[in-house]
Protein backbone atom coordinates (compact mmCIF):
# COMPACT_ATOMS: atom_id res chain seq x y z
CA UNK A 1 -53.42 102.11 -122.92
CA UNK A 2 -55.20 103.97 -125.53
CA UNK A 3 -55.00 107.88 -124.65
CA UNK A 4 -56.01 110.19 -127.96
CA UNK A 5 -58.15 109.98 -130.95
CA UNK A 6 -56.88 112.87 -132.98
CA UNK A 7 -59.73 114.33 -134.78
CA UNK A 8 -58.14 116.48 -137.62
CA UNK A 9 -56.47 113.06 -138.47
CA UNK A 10 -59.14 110.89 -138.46
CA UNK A 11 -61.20 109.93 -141.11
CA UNK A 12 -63.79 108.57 -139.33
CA UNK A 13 -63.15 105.18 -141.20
CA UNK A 14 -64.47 102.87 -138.07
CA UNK A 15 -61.67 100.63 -138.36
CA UNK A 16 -60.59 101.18 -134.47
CA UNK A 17 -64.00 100.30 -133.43
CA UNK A 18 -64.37 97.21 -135.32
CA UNK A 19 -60.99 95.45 -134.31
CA UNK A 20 -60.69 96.56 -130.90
CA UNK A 21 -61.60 93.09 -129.21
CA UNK A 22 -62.50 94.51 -126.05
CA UNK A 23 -64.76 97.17 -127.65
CA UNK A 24 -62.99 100.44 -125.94
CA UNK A 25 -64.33 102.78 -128.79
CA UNK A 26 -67.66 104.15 -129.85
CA UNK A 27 -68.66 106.13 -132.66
CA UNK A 28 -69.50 109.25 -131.47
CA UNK A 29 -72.55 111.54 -133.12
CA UNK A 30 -70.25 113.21 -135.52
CA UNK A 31 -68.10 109.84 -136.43
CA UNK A 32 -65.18 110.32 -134.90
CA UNK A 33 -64.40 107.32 -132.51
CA UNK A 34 -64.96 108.38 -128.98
CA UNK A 35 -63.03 106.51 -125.78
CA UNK A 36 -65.30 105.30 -124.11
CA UNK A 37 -63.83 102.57 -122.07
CA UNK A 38 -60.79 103.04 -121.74
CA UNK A 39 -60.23 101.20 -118.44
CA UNK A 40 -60.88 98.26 -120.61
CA UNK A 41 -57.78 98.32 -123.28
CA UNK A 42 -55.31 95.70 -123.05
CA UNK A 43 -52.96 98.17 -124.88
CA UNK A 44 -52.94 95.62 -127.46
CA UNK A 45 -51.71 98.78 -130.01
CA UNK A 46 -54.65 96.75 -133.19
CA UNK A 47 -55.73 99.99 -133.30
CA UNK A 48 -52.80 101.48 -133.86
CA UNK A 49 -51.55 99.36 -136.27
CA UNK A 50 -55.05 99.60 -138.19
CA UNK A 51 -55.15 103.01 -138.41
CA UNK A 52 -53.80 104.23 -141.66
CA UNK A 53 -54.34 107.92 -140.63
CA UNK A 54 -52.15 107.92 -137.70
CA UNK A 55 -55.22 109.67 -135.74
CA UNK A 56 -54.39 107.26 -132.44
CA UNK A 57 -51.78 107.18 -129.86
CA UNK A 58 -51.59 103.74 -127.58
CA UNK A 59 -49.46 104.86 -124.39
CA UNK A 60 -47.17 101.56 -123.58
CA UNK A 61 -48.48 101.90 -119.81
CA UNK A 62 -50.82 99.29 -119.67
CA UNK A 63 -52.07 100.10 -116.01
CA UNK A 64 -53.40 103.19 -116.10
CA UNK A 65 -54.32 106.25 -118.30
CA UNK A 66 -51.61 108.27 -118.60
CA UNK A 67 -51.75 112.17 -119.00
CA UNK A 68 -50.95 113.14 -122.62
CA UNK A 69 -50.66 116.53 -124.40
CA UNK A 70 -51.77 115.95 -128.34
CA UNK A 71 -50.17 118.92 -129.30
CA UNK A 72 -46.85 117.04 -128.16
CA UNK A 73 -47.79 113.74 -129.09
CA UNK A 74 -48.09 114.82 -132.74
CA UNK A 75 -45.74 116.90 -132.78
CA UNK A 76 -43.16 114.16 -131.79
CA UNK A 77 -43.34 111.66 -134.77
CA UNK A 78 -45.06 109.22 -132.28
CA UNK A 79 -48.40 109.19 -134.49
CA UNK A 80 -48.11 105.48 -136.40
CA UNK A 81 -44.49 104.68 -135.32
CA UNK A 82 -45.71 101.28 -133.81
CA UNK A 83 -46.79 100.32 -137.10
CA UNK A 84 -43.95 101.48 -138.82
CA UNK A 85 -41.71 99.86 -136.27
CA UNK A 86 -43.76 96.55 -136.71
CA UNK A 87 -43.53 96.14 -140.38
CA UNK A 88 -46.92 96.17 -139.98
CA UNK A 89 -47.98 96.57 -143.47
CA UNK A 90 -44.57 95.62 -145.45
CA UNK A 91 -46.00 92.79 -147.40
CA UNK A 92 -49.56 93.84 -148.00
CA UNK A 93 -49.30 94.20 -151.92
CA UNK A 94 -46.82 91.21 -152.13
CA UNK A 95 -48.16 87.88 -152.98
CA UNK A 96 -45.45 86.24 -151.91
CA UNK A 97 -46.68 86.80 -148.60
CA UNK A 98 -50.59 86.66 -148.81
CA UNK A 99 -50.72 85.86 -145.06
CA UNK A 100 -53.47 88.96 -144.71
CA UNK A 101 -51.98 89.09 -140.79
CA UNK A 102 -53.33 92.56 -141.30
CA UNK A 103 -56.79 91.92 -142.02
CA UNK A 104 -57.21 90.00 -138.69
CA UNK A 105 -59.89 92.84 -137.07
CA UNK A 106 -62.12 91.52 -139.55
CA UNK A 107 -61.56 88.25 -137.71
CA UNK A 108 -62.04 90.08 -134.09
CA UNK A 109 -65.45 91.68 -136.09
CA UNK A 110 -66.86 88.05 -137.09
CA UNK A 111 -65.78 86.64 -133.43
CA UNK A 112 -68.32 89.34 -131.56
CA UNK A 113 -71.30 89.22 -133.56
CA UNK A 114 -70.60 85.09 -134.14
């Protein structure tokens, strides 16, 4: 379940609230992405994988909110490693493999206005 926006690593880029397709995130006053329904994440981890920053941390228990400390969390190497682990974005400048399996929020963004 999605537990922490971190705000000195954000760059307010919007990307977490456009391919979250159950629309946990709003952008809050001063751009940051704010949780706002968090009982609703699937812990899916797009956001994650989207953010280039690093700026969220998806907890793997997908029942409940879990109580994190962001001073830890960042400190522990945790920020991005599910992307990382994934491969996530191995082949993006590779033609070879012009899938675009990482441009699919843009499909999730199409699929909620459509």
């Amino acid at each position: 379940m999605i537990e922490l926006v971190v705000d000195d690593r954000c760059t307010r880029c919007d990307t977490c609230v456009q391919v979250c397709p159950t629309n946990v995130f709003e952008r809050g006053t001063d751009g940051l992405p704010l949780i706002a329904r968090q009982e609703d994440c699937q812990t899916c981890f797009l956001c994650e994988l989207y953010c280039q920053a690093d700026a969220l941390y998806v907890a793997p228990n997908c029942d409940e909110p879990v109580a994190v400390d962001a001073a830890s969390i960042v400190a522990s190497g945790l920020l991005g490693q599910f992307r990382r682990d994934s491969g996530w974005n191995e082949w993006e400048d590779d033609p070879a493999h012009a899938n675009l399996h990482w441009r699919m929020g843009e499909l999730f963004a199409r699929a909620r206005t459509g």
